[in-house]
C-alpha atoms as a PDB file:
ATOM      1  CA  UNK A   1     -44.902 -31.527  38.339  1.00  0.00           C
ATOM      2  CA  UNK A   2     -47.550 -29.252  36.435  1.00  0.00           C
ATOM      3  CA  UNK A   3     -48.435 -28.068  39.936  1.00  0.00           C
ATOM      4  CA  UNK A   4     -45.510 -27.269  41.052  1.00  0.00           C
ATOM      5  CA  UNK A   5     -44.477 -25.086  38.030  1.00  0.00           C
ATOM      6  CA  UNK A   6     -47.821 -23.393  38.447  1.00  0.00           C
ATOM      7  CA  UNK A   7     -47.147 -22.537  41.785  1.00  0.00           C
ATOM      8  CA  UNK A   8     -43.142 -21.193  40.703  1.00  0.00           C
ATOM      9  CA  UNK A   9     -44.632 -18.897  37.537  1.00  0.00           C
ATOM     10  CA  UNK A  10     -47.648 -17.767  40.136  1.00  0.00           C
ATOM     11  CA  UNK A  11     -45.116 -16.667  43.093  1.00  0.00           C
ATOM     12  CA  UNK A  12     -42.764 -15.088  40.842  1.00  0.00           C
ATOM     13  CA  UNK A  13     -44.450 -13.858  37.394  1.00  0.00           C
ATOM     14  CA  UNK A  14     -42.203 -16.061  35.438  1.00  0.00           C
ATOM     15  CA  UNK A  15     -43.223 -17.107  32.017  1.00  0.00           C
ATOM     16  CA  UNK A  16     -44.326 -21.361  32.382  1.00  0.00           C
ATOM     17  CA  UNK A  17     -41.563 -22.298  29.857  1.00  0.00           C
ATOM     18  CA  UNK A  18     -38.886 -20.334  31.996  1.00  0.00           C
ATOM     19  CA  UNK A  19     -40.770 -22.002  34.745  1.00  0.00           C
ATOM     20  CA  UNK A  20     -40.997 -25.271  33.814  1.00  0.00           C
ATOM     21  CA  UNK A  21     -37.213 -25.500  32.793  1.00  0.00           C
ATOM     22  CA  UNK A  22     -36.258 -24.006  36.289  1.00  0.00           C
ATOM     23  CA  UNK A  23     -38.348 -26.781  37.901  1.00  0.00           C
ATOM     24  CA  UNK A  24     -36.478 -29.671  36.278  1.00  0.00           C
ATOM     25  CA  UNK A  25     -32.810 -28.147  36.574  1.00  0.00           C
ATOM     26  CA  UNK A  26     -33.455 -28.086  40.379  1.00  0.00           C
ATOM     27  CA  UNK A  27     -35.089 -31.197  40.584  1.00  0.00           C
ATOM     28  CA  UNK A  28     -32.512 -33.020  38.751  1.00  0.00           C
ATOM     29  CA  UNK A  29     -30.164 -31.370  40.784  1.00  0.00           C
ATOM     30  CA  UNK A  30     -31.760 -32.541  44.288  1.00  0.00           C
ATOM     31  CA  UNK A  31     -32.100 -36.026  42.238  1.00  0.00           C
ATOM     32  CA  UNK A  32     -28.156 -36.055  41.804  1.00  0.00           C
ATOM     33  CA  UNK A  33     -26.994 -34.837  45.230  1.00  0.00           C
ATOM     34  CA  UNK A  34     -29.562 -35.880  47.813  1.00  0.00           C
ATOM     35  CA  UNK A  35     -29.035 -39.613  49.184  1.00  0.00           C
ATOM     36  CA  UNK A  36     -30.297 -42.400  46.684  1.00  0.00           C
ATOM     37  CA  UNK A  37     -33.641 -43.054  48.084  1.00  0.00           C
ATOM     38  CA  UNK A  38     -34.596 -39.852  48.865  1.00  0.00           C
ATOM     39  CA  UNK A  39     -33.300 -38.332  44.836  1.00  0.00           C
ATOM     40  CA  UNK A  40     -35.532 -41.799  44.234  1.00  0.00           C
ATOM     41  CA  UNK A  41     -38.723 -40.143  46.187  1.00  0.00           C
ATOM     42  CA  UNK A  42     -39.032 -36.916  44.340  1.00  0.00           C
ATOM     43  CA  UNK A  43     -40.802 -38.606  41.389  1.00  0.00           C
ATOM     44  CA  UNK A  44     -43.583 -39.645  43.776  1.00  0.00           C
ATOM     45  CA  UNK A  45     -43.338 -36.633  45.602  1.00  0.00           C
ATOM     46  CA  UNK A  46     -44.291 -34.891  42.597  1.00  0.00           C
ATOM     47  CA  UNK A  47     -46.813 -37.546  41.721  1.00  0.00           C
ATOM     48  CA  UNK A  48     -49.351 -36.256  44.324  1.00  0.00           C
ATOM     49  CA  UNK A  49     -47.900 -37.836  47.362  1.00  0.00           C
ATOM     50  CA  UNK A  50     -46.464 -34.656  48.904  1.00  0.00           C
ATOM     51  CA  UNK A  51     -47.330 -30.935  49.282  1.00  0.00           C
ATOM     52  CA  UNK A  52     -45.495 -28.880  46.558  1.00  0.00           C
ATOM     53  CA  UNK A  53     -46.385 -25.503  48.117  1.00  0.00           C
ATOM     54  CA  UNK A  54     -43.691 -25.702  50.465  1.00  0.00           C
ATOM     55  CA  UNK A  55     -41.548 -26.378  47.576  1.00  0.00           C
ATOM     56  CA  UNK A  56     -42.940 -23.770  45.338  1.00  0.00           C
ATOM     57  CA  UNK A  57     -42.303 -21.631  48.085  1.00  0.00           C
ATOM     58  CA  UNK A  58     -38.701 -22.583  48.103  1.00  0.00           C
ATOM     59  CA  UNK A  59     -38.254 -22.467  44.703  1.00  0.00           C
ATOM     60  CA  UNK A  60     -40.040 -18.969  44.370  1.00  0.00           C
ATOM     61  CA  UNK A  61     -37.422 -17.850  47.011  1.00  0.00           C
ATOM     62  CA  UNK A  62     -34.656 -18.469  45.276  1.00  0.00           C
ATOM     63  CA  UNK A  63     -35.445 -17.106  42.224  1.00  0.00           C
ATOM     64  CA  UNK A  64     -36.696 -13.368  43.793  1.00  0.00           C
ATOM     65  CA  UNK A  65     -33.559 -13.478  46.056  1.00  0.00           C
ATOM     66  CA  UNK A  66     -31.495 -14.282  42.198  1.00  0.00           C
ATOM     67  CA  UNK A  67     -33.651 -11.115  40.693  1.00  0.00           C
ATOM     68  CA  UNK A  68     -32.327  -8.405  42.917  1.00  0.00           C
ATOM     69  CA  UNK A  69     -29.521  -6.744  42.213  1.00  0.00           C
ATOM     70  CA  UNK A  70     -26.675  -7.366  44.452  1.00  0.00           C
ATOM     71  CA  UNK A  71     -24.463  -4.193  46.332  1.00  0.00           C
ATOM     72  CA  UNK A  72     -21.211  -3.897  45.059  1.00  0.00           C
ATOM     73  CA  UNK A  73     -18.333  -4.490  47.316  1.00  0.00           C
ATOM     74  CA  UNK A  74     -16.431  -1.536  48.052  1.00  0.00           C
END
């Protein structure tokens, strides 16, 4: 998990606490809606049996795309 929050507060400035708590609200959140043994597979995911850049990338993604400000409707 360290390596994953590394690579969020590296691809979008945010502080590692800010960081760290984004990581686990959206991996609790995958844990809760994805299928059983796939929410089961994120621990060892995290655990060094995966690649986390693709993640971080994700992650990183949403959070710029949450920064900008939006156009108001007209």
């Amino acid at each position: 998990m360290e390596e994953l929050i590394g690579l969020v507060v590296k691809k979008t400035g945010l502080p590692k606490k800010t960081a760290r708590s984004v990581v686990k609200i959206v991996l609790d959140y995958l844990k809760e809606k994805l299928p059983a043994p796939v929410g089961a597979s994120i621990d060892d995911f995290l655990g060094g049996k995966g690649y986390l850049a693709g993640a971080a990338d994700l992650i990183g993604g949403i959070l710029n795309a949450a920064k900008k400000p939006r156009k108001k409707k007209k």
